[in-house]
N, C-alpha and C. Protein backbone atom coordinates (compact mmCIF):
# COMPACT_ATOMS: atom_id res chain seq x y z
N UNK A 1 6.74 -4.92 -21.58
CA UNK A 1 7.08 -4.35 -20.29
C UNK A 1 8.10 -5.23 -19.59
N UNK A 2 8.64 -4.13 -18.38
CA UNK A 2 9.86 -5.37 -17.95
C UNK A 2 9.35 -6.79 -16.95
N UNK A 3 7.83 -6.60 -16.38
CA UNK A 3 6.83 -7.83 -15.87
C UNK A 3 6.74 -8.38 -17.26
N UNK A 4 6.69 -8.69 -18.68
CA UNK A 4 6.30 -9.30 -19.37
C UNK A 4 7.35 -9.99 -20.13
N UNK A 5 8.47 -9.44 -19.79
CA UNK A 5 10.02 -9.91 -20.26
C UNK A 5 10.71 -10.65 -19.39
N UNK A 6 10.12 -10.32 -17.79
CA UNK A 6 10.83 -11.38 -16.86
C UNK A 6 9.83 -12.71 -16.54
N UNK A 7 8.74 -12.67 -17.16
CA UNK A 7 7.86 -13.71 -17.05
C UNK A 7 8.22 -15.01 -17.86
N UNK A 8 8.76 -13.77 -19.28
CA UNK A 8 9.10 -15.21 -20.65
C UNK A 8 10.52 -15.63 -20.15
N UNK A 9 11.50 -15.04 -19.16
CA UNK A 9 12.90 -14.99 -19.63
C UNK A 9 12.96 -16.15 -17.90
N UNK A 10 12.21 -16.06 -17.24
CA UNK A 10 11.90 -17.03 -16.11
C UNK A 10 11.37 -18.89 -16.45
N UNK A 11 11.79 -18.77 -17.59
CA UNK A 11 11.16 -20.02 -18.53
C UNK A 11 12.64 -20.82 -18.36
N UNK A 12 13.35 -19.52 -18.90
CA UNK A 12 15.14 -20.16 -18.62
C UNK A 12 16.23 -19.86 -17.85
N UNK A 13 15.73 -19.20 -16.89
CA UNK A 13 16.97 -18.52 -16.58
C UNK A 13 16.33 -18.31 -14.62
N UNK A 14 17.01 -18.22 -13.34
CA UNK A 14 17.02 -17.36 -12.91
C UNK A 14 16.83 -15.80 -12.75
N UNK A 15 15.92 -14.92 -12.47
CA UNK A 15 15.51 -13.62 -12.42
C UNK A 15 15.55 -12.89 -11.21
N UNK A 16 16.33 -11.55 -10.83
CA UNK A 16 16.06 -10.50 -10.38
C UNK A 16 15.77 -9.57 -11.01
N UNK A 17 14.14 -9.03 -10.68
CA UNK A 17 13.92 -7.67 -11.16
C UNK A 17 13.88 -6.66 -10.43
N UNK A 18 14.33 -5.51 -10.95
CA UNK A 18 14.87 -4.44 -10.08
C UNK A 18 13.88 -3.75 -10.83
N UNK A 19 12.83 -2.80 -9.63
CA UNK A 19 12.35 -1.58 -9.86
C UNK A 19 12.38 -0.49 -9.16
N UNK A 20 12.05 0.88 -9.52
CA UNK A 20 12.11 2.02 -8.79
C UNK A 20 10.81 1.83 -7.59
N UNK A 21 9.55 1.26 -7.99
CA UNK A 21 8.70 1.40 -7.21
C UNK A 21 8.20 0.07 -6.34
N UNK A 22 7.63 0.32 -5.36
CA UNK A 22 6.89 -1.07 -4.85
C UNK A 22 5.38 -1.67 -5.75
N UNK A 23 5.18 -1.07 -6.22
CA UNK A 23 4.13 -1.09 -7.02
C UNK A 23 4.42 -1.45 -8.79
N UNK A 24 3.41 -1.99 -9.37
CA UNK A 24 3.93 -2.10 -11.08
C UNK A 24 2.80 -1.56 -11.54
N UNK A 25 3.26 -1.01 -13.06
CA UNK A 25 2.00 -0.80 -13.88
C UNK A 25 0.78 -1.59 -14.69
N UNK A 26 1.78 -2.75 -14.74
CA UNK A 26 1.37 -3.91 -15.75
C UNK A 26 0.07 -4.56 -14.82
N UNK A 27 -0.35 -5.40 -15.50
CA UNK A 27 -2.03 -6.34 -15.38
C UNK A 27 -1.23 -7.00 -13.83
N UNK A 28 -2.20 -6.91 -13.26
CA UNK A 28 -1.55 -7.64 -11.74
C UNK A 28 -1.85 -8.93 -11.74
N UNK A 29 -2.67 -9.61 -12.59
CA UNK A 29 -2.57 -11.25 -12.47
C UNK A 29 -1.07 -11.21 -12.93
N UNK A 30 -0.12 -10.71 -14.25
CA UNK A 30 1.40 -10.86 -14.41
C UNK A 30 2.00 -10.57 -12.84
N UNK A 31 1.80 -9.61 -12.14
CA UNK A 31 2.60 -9.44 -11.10
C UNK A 31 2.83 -10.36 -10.13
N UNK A 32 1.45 -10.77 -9.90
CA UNK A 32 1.00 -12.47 -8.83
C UNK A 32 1.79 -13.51 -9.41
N UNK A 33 1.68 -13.35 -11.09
CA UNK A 33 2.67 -14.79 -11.67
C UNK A 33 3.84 -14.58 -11.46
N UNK A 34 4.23 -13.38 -11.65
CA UNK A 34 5.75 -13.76 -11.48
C UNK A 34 6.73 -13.69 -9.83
N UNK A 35 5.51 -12.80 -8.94
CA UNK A 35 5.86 -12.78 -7.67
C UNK A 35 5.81 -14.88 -6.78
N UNK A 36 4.86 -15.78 -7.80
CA UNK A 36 4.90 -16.87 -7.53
C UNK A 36 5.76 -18.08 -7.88
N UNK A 37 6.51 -17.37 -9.08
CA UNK A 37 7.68 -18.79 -9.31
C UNK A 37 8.87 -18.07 -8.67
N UNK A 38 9.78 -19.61 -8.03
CA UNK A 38 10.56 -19.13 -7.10
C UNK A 38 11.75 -19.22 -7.50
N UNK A 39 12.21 -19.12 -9.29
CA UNK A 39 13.44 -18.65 -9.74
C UNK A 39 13.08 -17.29 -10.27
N UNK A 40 12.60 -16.40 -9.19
CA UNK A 40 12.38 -14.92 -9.56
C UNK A 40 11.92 -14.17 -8.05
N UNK A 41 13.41 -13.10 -8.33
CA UNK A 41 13.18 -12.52 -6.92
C UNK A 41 13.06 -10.97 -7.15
N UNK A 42 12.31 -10.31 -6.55
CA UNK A 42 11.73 -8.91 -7.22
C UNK A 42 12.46 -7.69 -6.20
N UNK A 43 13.14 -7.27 -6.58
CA UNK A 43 13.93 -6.20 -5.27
C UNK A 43 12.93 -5.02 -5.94
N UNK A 44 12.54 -4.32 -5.02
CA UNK A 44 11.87 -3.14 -4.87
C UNK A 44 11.91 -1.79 -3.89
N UNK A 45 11.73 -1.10 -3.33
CA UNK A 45 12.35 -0.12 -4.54
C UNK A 45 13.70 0.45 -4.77
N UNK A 46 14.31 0.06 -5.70
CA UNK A 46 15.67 0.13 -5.63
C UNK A 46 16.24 0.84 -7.52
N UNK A 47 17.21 1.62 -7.64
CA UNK A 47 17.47 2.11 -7.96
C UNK A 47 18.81 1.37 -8.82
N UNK A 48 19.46 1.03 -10.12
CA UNK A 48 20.41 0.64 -10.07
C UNK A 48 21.74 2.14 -9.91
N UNK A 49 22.73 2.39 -9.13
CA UNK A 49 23.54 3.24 -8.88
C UNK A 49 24.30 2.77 -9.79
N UNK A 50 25.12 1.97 -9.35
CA UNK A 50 26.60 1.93 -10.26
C UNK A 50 26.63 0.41 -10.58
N UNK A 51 27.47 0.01 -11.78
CA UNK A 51 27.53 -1.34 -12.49
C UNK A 51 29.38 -1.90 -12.60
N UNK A 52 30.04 -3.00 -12.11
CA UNK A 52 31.49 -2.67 -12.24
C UNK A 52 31.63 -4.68 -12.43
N UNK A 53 32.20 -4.73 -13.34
CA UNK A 53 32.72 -6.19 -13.65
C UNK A 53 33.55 -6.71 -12.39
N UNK A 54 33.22 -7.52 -11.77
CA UNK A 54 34.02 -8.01 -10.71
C UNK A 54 34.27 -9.36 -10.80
N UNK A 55 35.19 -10.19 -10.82
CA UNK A 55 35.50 -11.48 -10.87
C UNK A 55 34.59 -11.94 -12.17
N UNK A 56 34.54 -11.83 -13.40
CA UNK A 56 33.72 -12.20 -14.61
C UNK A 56 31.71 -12.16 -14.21
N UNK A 57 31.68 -11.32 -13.44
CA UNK A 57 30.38 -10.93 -12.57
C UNK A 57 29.81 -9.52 -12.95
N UNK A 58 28.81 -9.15 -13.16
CA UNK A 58 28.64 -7.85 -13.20
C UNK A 58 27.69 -7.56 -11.44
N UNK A 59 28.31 -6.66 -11.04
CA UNK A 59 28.01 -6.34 -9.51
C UNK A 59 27.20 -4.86 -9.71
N UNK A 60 25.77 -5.03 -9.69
CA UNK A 60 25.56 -3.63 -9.52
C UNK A 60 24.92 -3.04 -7.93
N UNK A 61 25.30 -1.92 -8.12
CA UNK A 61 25.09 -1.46 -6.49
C UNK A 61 23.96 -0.79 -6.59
N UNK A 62 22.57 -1.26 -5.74
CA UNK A 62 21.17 -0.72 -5.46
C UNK A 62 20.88 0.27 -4.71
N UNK A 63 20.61 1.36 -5.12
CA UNK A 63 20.01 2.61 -3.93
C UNK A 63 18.80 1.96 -3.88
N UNK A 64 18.32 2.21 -2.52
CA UNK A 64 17.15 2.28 -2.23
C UNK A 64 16.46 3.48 -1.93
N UNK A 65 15.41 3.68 -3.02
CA UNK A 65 14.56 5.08 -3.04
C UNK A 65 14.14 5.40 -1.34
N UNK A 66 14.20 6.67 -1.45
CA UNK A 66 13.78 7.35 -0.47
C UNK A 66 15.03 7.34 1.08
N UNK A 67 15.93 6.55 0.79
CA UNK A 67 16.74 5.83 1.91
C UNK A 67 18.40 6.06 1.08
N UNK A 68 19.16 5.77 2.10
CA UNK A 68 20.71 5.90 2.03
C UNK A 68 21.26 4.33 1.87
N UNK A 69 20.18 3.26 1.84
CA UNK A 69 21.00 1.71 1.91
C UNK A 69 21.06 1.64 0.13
N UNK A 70 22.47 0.91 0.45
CA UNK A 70 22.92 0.32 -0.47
C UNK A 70 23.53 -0.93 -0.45
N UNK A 71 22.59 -1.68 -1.89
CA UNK A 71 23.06 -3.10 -1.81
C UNK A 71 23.39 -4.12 -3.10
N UNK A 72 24.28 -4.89 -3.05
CA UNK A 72 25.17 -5.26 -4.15
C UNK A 72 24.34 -6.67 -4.31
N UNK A 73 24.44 -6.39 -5.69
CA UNK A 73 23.82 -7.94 -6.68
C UNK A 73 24.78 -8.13 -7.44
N UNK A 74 24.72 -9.66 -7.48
CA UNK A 74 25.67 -9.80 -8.74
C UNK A 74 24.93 -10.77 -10.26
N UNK A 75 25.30 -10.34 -11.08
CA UNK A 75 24.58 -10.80 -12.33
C UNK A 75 25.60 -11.50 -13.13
N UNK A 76 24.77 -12.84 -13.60
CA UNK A 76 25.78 -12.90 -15.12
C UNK A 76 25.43 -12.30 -16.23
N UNK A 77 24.48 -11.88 -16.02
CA UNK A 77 23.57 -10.78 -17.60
C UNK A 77 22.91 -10.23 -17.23
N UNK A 78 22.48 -8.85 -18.12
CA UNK A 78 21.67 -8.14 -17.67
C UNK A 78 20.41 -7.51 -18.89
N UNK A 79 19.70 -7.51 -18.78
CA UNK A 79 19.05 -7.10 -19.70
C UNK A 79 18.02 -5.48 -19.04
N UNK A 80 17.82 -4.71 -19.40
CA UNK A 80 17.06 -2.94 -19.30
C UNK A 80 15.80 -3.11 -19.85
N UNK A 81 15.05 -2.56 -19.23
CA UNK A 81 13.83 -2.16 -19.55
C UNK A 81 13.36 -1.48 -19.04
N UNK A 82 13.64 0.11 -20.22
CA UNK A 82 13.49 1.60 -19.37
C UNK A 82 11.78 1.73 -20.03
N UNK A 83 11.25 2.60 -18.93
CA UNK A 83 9.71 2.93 -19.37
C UNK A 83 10.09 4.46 -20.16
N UNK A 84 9.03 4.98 -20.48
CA UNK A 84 9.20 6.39 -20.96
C UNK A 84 8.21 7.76 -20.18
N UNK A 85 8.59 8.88 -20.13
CA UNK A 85 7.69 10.10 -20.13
C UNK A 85 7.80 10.67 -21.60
N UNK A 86 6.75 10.92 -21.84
CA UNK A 86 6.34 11.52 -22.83
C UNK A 86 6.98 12.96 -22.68
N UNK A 87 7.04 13.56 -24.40
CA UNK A 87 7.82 14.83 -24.50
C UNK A 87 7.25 15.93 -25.27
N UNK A 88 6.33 16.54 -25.01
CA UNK A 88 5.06 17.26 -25.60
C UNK A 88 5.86 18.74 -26.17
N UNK A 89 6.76 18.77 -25.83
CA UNK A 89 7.08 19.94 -26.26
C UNK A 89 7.00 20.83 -27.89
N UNK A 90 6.86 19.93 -28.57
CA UNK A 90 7.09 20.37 -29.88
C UNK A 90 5.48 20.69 -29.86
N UNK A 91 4.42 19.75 -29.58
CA UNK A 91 3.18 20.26 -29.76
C UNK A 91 2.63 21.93 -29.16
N UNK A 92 2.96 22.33 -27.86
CA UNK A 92 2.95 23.49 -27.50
C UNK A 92 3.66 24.47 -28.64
N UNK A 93 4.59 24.28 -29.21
CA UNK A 93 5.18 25.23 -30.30
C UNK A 93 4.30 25.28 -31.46
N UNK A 94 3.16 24.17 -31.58
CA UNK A 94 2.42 23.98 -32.58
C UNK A 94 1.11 25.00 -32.69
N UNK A 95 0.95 25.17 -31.42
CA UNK A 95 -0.06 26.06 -30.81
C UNK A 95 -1.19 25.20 -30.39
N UNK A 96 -0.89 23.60 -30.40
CA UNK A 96 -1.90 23.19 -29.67
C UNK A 96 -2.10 22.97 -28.57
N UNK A 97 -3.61 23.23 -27.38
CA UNK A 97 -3.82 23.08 -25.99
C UNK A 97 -3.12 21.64 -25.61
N UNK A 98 -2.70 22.09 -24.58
CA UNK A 98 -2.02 20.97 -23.18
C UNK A 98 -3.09 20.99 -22.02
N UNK A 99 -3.26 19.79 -21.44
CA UNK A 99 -4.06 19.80 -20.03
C UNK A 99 -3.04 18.90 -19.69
N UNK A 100 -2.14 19.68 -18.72
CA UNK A 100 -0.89 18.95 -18.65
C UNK A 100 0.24 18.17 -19.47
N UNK A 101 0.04 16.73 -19.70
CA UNK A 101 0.66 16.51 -21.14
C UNK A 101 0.26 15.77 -21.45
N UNK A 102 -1.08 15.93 -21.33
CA UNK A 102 -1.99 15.50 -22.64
C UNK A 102 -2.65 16.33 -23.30
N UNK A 103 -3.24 15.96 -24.76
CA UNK A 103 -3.97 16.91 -25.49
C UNK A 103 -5.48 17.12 -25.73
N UNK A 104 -6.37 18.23 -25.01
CA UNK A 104 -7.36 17.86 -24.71
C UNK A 104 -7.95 17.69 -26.72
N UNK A 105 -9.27 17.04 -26.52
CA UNK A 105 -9.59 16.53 -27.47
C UNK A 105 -10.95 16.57 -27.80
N UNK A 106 -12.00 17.23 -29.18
CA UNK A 106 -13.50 16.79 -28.82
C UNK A 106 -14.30 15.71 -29.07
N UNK A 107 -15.35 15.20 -29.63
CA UNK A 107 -15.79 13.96 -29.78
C UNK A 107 -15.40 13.36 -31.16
N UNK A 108 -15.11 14.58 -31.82
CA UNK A 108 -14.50 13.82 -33.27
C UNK A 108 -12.97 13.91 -32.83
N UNK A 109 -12.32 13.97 -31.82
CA UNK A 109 -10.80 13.86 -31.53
C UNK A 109 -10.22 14.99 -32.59
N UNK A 110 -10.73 15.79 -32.30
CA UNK A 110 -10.10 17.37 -32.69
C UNK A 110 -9.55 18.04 -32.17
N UNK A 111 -8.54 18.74 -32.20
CA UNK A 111 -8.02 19.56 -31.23
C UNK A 111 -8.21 20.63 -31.04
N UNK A 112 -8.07 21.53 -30.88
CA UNK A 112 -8.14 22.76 -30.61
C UNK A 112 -8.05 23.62 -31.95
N UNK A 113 -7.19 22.82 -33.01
CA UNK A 113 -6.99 23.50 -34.17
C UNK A 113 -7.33 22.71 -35.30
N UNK A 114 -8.16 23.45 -36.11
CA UNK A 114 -8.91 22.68 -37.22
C UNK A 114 -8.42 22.24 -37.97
N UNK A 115 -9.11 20.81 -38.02
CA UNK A 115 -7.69 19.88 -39.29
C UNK A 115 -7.01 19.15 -38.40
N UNK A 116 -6.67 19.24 -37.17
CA UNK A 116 -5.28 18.59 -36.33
C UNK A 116 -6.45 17.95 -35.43
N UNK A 117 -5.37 16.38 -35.41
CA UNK A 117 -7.19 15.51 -34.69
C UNK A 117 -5.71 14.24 -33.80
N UNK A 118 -6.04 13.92 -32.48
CA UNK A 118 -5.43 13.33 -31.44
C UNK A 118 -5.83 12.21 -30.96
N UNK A 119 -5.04 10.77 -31.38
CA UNK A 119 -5.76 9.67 -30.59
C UNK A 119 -4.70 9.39 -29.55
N UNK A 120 -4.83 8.40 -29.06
CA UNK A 120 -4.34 7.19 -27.72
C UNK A 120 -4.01 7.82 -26.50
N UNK A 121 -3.04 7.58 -25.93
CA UNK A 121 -2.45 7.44 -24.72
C UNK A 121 -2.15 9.20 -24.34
N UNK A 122 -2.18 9.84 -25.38
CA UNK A 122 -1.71 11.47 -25.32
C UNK A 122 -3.15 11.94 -25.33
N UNK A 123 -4.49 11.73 -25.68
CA UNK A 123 -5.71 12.30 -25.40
C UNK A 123 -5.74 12.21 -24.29
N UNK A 124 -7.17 13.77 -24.08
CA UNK A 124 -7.81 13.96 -23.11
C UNK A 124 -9.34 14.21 -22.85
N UNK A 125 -10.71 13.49 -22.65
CA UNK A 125 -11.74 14.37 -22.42
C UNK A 125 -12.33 13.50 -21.55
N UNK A 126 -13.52 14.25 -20.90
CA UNK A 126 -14.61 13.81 -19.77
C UNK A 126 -14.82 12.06 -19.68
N UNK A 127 -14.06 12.23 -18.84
CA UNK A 127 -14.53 10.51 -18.74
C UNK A 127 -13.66 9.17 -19.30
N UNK A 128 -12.34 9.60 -20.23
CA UNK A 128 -11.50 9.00 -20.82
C UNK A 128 -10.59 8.06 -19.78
N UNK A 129 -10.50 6.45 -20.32
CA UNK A 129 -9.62 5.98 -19.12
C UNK A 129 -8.45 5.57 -20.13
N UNK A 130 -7.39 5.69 -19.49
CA UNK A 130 -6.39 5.52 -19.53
C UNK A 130 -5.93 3.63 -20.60
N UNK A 131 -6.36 3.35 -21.19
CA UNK A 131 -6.28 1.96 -22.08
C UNK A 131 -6.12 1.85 -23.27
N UNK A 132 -5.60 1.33 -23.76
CA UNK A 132 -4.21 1.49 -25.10
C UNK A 132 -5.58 1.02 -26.22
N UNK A 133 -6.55 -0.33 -26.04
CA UNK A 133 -7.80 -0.58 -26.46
C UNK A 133 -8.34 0.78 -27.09
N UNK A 134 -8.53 1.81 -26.16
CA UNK A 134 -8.97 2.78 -26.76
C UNK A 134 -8.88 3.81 -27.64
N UNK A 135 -7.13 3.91 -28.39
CA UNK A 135 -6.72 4.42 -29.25
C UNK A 135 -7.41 3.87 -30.41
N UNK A 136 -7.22 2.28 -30.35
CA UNK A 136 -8.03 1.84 -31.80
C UNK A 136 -9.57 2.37 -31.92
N UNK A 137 -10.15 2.70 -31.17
CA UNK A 137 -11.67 3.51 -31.14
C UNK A 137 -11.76 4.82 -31.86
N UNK A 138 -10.78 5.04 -31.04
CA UNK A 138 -10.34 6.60 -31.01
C UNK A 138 -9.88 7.00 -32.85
N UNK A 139 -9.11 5.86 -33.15
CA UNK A 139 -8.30 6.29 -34.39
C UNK A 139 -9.37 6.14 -35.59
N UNK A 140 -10.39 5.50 -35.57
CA UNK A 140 -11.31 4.95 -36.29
C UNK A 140 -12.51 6.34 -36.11
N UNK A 141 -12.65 7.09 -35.30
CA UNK A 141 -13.79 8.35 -35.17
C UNK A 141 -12.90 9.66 -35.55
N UNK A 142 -11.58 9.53 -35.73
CA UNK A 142 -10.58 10.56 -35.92
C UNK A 142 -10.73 10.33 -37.44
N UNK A 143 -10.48 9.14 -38.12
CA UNK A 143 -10.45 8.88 -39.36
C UNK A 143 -11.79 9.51 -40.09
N UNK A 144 -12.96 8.81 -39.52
CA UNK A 144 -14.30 9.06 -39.85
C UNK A 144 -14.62 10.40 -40.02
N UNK A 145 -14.22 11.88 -38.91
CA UNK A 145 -14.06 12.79 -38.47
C UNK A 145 -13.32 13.43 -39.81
N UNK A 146 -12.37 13.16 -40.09
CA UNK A 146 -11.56 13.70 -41.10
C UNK A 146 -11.71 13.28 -42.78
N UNK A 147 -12.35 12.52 -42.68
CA UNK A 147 -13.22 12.01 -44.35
C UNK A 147 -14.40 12.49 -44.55
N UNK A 148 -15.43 13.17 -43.36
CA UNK A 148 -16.07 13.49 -43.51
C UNK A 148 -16.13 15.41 -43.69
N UNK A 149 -14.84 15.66 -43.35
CA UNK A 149 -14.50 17.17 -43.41
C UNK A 149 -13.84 17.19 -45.00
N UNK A 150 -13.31 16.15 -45.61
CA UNK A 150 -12.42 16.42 -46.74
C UNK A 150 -13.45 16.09 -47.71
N UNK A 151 -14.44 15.38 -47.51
CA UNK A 151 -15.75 15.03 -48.50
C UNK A 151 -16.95 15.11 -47.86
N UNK A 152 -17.44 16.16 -47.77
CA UNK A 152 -18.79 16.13 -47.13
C UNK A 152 -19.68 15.69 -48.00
N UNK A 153 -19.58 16.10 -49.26
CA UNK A 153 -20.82 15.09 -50.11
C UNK A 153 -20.73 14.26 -50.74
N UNK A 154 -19.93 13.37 -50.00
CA UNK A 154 -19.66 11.83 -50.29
C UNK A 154 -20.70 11.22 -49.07
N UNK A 155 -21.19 10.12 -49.17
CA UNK A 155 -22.07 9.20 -48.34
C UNK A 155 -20.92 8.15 -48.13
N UNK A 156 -20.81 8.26 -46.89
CA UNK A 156 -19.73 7.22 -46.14
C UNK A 156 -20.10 5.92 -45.77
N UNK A 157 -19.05 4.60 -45.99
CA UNK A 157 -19.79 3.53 -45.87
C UNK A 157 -19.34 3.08 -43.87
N UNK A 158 -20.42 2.92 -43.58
CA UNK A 158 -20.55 2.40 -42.50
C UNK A 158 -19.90 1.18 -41.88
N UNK A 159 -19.15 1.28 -40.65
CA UNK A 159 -18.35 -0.09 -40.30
C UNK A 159 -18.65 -0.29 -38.67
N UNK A 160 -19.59 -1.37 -39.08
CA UNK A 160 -19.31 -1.71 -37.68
C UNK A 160 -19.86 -2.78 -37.31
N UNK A 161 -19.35 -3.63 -35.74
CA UNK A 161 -19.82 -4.77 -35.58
C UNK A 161 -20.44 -5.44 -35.02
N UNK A 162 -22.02 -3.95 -35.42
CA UNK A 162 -23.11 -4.70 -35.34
C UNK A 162 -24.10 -5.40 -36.29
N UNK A 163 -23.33 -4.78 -37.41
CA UNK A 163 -24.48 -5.19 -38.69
C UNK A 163 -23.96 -6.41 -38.79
């Protein structure tokens, strides 16, 4: 993430990080660390507009969300770190259910269509939180789920770490 790139890159360098929001996604003890060393200054919420080499400088000009101010930084480097939205579209052509854009899912992480089985960050069911941890759960009852449909009279060996 771009909190986890300006944390290591604050080791050597001077830092401004520029985000869209006042808020971050990342673990907030990172946010406290890096809001506390003072070769790192966090402009928020700001937008980069336009980028133009000026005197061997790169000058980019900041919108500020929601507002008409604009304000000029100047950089000797720059490094990006774009997040993503997800792009579900091909799955709807698949004919599988959306609950928005995620894919709802049942306890063996099945979908809606038999045979087709959904882990991580794109599932959906009762009670599911949002933690990347939980794909590896997830991928391991999807697996189990699907060995047990391709061999039902096979006796499956058991994994886990309680035995």
């Amino acid at each position: 993430s771009a909190l986890d790139l300006a944390l290591e890159l604050a080791n050597y360098a001077d830092i401004k990080l520029i985000h869209r929001r006042d808020q971050f996604r990342g673990l907030e003890s990172n946010v406290q660390k890096l809001k506390s060393l003072k070769n790192v200054e966090i402009l928020t919420p700001y937008l980069p507009k336009d980028i133009q080499l000026i005197d061997n400088k790169l000058d980019i000009s900041l919108k500020k969300m929601g507002g008409d101010e604009i304000r000029h930084e100047q950089f000797d480097q720059i490094m990006v770190a774009y997040g993503f939205r997800a792009n579900n579209r091909f799955v709807k052509k698949w004919g599988i259910d959306l609950d928005g854009t995620t894919i709802p899912v049942d306890r063996a992480m099945e979908t809606n269509i038999d045979g087709i089985y959904a882990v991580g960050d794109v599932v959906s069911y009762p009670g599911r939180v949002p933690l990347i941890a939980l794909g590896f759960g997830e991928a391991q009852i999807a697996i189990t789920s699907i060995m047990r449909n391709l061999f039902p009279e096979k006796t499956l060996t058991i994994h886990s770490t309680s035995i």
